[in-house]
PDB file of N, CA and C in Angstrom:
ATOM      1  N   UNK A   1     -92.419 -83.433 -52.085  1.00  0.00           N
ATOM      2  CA  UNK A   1     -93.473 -83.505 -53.071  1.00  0.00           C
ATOM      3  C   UNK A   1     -92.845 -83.272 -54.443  1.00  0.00           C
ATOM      4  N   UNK A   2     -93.001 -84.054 -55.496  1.00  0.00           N
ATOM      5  CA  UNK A   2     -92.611 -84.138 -56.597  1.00  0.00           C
ATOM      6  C   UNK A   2     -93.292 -83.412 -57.556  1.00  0.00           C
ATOM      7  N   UNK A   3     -92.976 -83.243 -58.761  1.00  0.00           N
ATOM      8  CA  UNK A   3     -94.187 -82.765 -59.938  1.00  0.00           C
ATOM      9  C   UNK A   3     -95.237 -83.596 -60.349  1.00  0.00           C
ATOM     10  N   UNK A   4     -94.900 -84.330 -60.171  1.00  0.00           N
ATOM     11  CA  UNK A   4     -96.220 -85.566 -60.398  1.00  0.00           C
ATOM     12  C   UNK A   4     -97.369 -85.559 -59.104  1.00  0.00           C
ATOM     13  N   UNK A   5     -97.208 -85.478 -58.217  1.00  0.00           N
ATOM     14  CA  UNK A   5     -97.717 -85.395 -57.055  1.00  0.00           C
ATOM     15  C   UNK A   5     -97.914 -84.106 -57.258  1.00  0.00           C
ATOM     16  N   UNK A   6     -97.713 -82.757 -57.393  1.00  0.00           N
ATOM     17  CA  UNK A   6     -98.119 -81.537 -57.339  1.00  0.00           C
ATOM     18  C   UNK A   6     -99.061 -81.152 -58.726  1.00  0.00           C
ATOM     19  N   UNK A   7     -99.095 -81.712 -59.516  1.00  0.00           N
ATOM     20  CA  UNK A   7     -99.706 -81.415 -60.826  1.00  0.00           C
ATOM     21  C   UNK A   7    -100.865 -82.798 -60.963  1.00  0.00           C
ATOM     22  N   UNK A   8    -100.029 -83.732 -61.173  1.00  0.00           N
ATOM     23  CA  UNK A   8    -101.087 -84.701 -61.774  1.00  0.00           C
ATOM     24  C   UNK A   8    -102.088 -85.303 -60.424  1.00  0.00           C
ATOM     25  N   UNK A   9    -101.479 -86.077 -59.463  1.00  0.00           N
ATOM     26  CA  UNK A   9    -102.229 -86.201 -58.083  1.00  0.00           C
ATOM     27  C   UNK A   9    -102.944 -85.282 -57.432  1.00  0.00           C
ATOM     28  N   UNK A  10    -102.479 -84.279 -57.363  1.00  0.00           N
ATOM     29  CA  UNK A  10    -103.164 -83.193 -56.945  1.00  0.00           C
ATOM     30  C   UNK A  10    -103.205 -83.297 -54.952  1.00  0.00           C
ATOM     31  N   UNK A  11    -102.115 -83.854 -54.810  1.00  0.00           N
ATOM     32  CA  UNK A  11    -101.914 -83.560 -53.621  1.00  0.00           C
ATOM     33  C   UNK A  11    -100.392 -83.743 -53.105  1.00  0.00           C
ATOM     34  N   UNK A  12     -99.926 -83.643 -51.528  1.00  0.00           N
ATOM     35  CA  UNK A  12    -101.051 -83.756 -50.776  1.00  0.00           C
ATOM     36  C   UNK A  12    -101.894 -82.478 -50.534  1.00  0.00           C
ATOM     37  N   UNK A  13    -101.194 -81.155 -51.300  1.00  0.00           N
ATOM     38  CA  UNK A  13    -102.119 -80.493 -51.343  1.00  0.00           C
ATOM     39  C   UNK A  13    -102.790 -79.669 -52.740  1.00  0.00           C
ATOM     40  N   UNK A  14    -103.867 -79.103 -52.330  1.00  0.00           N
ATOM     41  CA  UNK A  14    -104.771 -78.516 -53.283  1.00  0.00           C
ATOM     42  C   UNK A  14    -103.930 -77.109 -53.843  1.00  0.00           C
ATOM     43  N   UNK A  15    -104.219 -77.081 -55.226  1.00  0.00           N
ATOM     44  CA  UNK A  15    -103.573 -75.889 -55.493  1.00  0.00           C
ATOM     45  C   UNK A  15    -104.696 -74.498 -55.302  1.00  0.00           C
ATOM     46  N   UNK A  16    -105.525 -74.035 -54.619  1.00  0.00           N
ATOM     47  CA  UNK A  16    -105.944 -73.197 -53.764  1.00  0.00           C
ATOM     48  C   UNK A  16    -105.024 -73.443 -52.273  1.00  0.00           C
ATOM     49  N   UNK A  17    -104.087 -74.407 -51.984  1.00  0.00           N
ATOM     50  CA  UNK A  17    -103.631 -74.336 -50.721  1.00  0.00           C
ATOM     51  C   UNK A  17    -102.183 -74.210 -51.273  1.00  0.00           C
ATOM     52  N   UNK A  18    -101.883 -74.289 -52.332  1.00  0.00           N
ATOM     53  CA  UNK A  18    -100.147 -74.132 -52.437  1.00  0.00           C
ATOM     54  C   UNK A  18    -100.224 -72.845 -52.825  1.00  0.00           C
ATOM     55  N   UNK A  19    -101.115 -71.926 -53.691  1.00  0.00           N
ATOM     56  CA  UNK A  19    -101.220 -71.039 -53.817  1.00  0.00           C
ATOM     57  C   UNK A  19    -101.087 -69.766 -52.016  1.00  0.00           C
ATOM     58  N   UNK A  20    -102.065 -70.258 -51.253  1.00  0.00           N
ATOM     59  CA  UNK A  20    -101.707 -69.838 -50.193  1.00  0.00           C
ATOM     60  C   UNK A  20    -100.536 -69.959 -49.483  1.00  0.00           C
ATOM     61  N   UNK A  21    -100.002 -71.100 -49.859  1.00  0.00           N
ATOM     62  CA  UNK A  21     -98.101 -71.332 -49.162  1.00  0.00           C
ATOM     63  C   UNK A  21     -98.017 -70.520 -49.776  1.00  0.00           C
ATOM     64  N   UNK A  22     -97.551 -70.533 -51.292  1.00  0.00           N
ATOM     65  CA  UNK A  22     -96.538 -69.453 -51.527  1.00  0.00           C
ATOM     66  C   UNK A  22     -96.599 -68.069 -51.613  1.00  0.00           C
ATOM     67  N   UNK A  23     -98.091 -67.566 -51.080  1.00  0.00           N
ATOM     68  CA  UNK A  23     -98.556 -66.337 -51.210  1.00  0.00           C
ATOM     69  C   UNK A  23     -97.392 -65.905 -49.658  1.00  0.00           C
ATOM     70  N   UNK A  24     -97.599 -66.780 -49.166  1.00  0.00           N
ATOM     71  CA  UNK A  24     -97.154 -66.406 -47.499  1.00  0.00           C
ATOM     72  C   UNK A  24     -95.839 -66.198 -47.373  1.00  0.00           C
ATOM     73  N   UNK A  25     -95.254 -67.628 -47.918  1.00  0.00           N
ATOM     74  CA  UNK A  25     -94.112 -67.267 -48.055  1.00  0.00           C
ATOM     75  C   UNK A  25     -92.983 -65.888 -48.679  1.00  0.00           C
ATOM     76  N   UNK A  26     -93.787 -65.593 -50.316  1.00  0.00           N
ATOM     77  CA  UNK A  26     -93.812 -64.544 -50.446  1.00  0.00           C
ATOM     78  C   UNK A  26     -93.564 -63.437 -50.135  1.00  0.00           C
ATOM     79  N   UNK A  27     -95.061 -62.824 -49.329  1.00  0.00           N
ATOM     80  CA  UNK A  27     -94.899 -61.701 -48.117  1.00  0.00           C
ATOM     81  C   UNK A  27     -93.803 -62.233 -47.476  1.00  0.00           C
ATOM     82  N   UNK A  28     -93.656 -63.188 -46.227  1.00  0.00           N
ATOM     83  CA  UNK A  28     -92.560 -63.496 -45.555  1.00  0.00           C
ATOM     84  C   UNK A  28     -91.573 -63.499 -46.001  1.00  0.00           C
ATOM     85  N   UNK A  29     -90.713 -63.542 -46.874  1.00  0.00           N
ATOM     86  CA  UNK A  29     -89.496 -63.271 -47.191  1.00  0.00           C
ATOM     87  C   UNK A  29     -89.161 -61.862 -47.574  1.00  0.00           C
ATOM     88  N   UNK A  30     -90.526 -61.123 -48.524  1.00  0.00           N
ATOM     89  CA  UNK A  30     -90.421 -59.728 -48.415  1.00  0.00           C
ATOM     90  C   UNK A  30     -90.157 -58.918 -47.311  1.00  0.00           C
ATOM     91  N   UNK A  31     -91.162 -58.926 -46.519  1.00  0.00           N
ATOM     92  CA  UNK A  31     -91.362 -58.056 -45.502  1.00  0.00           C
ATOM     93  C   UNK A  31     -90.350 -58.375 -44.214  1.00  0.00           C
ATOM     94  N   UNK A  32     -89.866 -59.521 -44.144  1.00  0.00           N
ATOM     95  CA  UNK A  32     -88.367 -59.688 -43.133  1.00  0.00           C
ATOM     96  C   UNK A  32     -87.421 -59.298 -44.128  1.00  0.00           C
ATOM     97  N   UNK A  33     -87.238 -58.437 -45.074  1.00  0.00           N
ATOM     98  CA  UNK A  33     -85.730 -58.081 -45.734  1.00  0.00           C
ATOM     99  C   UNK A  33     -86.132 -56.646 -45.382  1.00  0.00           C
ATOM    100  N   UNK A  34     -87.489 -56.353 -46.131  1.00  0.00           N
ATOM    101  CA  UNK A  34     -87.829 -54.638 -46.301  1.00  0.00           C
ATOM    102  C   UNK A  34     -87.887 -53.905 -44.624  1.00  0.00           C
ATOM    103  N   UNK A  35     -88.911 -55.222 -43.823  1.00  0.00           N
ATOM    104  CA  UNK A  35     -88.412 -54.572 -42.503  1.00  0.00           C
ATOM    105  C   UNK A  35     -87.280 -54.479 -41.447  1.00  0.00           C
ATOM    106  N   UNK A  36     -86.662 -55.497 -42.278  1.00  0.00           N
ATOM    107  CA  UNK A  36     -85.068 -55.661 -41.222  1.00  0.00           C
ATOM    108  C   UNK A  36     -85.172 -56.499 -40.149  1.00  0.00           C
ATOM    109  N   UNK A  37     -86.232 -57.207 -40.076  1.00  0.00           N
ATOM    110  CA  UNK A  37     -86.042 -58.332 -39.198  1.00  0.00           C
ATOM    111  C   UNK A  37     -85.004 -59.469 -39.573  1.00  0.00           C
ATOM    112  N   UNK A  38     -84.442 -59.475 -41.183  1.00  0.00           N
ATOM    113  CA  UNK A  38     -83.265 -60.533 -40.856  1.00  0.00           C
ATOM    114  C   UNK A  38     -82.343 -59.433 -41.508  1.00  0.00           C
ATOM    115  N   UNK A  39     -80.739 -59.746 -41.218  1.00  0.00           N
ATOM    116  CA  UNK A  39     -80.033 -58.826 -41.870  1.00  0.00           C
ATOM    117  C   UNK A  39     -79.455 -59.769 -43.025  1.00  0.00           C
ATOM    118  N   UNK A  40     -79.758 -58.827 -44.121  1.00  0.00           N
ATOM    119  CA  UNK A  40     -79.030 -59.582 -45.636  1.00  0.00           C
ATOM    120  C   UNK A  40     -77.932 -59.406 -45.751  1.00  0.00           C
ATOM    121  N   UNK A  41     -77.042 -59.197 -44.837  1.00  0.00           N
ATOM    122  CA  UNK A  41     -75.535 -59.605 -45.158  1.00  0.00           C
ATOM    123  C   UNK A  41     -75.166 -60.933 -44.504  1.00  0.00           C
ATOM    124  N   UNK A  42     -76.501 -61.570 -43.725  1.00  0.00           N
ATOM    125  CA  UNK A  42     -76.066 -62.776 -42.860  1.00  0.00           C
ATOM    126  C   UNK A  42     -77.267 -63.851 -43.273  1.00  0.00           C
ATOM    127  N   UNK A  43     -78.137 -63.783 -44.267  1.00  0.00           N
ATOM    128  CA  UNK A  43     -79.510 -64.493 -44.353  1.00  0.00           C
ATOM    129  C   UNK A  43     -79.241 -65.644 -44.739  1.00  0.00           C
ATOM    130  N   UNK A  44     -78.058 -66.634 -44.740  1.00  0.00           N
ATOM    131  CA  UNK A  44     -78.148 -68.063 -44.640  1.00  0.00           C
ATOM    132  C   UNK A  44     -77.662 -68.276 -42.579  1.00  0.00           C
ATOM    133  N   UNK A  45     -77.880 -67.382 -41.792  1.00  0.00           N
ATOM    134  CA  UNK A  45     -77.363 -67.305 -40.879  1.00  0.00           C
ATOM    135  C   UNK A  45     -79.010 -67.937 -39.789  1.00  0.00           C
ATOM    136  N   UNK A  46     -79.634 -67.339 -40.660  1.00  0.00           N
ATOM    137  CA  UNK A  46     -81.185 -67.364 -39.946  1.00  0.00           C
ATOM    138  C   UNK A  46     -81.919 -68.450 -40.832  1.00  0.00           C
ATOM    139  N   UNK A  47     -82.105 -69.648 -39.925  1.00  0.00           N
ATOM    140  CA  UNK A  47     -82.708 -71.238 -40.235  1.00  0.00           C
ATOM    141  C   UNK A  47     -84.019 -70.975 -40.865  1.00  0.00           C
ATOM    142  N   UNK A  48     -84.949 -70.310 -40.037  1.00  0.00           N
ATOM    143  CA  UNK A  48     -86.543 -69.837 -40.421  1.00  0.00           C
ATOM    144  C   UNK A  48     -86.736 -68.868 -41.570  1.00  0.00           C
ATOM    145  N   UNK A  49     -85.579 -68.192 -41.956  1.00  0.00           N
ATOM    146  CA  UNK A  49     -86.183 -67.108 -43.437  1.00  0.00           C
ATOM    147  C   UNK A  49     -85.497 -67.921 -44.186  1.00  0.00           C
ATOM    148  N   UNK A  50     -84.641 -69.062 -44.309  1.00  0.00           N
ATOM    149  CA  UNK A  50     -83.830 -69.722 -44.824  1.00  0.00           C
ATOM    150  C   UNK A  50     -84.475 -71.100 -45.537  1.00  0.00           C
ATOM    151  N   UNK A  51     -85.377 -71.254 -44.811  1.00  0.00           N
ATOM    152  CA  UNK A  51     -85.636 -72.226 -44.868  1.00  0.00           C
ATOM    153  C   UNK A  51     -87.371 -72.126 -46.069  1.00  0.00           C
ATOM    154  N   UNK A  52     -88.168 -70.885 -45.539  1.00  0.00           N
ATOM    155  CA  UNK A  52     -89.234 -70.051 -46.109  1.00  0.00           C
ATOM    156  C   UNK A  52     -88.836 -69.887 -47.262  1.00  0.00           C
ATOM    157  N   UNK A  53     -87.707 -68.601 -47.725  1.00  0.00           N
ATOM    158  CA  UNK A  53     -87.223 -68.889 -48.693  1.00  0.00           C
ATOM    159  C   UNK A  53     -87.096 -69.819 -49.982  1.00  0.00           C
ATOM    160  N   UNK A  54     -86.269 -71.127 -49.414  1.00  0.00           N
ATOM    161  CA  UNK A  54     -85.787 -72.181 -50.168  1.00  0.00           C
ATOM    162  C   UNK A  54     -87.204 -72.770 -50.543  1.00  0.00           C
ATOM    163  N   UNK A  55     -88.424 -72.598 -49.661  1.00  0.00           N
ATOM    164  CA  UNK A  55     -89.793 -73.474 -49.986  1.00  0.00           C
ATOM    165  C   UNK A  55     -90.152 -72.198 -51.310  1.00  0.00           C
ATOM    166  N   UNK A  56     -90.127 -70.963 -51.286  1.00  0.00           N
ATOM    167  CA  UNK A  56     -90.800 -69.658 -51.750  1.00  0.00           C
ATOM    168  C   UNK A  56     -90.127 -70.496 -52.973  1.00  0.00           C
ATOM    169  N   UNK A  57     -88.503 -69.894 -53.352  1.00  0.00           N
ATOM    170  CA  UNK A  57     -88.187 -70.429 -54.521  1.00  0.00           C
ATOM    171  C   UNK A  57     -88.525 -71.703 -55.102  1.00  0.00           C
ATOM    172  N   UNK A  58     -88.485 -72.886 -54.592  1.00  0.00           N
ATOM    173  CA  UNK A  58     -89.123 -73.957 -55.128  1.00  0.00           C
ATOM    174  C   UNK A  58     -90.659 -73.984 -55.791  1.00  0.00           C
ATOM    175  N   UNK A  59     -91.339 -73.168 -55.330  1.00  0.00           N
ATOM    176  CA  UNK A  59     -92.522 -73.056 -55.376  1.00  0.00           C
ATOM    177  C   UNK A  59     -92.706 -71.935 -56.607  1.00  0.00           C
ATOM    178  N   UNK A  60     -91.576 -71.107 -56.660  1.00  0.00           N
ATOM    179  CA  UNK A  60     -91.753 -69.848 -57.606  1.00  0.00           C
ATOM    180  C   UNK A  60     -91.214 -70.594 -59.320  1.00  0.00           C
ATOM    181  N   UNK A  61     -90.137 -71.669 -58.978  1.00  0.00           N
ATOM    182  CA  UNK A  61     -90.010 -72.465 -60.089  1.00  0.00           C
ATOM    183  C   UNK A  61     -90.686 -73.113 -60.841  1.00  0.00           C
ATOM    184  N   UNK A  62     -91.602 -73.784 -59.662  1.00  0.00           N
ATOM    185  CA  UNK A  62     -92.463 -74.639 -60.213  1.00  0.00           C
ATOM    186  C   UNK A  62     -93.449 -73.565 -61.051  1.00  0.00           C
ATOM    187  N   UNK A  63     -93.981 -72.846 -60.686  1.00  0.00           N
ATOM    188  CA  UNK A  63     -95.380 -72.013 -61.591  1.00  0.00           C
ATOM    189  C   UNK A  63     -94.502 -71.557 -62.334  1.00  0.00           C
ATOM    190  N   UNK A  64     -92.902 -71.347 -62.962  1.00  0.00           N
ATOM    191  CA  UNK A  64     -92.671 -70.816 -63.922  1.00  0.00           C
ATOM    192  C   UNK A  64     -92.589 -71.993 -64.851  1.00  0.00           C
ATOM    193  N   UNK A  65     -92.523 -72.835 -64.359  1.00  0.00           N
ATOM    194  CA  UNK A  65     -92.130 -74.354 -65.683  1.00  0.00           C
ATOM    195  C   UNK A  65     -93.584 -74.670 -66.083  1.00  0.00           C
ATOM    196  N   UNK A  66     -95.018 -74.781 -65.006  1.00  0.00           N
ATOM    197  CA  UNK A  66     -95.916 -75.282 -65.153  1.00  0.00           C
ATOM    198  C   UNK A  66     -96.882 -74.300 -64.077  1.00  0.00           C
ATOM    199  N   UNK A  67     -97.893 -72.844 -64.295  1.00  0.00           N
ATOM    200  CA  UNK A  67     -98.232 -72.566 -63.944  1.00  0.00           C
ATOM    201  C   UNK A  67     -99.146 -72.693 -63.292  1.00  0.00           C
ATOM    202  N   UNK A  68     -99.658 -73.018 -61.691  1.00  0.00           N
ATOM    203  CA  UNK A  68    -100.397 -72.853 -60.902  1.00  0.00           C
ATOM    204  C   UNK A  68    -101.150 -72.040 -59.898  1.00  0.00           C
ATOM    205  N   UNK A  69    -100.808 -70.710 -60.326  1.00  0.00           N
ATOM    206  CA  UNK A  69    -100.967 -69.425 -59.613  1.00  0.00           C
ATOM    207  C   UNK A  69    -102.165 -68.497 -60.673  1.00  0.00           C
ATOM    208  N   UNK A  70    -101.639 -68.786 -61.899  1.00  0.00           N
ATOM    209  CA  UNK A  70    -103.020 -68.000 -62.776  1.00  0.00           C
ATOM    210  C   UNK A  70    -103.099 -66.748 -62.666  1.00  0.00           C
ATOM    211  N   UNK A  71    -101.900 -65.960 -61.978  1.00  0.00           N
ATOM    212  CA  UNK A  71    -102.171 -64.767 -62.056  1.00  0.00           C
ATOM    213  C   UNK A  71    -100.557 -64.186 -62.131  1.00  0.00           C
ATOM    214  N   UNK A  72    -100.529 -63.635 -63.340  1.00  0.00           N
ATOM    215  CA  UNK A  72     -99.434 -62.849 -64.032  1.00  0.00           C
ATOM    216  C   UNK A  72     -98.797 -62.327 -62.698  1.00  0.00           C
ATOM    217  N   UNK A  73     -99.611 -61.657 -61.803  1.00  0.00           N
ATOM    218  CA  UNK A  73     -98.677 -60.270 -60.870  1.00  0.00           C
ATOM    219  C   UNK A  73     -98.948 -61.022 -59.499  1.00  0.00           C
ATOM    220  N   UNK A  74     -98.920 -62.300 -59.363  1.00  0.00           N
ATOM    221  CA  UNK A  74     -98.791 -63.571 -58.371  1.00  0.00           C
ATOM    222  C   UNK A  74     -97.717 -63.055 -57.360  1.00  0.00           C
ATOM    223  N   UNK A  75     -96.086 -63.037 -58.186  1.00  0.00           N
ATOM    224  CA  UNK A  75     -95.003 -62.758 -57.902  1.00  0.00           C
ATOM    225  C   UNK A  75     -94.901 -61.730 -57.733  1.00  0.00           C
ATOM    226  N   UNK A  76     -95.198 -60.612 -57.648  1.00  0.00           N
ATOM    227  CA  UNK A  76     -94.805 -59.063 -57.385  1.00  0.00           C
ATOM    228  C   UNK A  76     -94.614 -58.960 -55.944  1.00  0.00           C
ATOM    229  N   UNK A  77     -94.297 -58.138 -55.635  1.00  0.00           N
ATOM    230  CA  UNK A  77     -93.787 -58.152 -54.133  1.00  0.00           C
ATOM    231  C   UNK A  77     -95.099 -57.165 -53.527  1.00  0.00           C
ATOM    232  N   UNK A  78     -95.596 -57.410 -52.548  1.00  0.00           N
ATOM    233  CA  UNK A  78     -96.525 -56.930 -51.643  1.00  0.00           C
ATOM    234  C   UNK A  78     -96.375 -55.423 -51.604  1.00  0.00           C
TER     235      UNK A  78
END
């Protein structure tokens, strides 16, 4: 999905639903570091936080270039 497709098209999804991706993702990358379900001396080792991640950051870029989250403390950690 491109910026044009995420901003101007408005799909394929709704930003009440990307907002929920990246809310998830979010938590999920938090809470597998803080609880130790992946170990951060090996976290390109693990495909699934790796992969969450790489969507989290993409997603955390985008609302910093062109905001879609609307809420300042969006990004704070859980």
């Amino acid at each position: 999905m491109d910026e044009e497709e995420m901003y101007e098209k408005g799909g394929p999804f709704t930003v009440s639903q990307l907002c929920a991706i990246a809310k998830f993702c979010n938590h999920f990358c938090f809470r597998s570091v803080w609880n130790g379900y992946v170990n951060t001396q090996q976290l390109s080792n693990c495909a699934l936080f790796s992969s969450v991640y790489q969507l989290c950051m993409l997603l955390y870029n985008r609302d910093c270039r062109r905001s879609f989250t609307k809420d300042a403390k969006f990004w704070l950690a859980p």
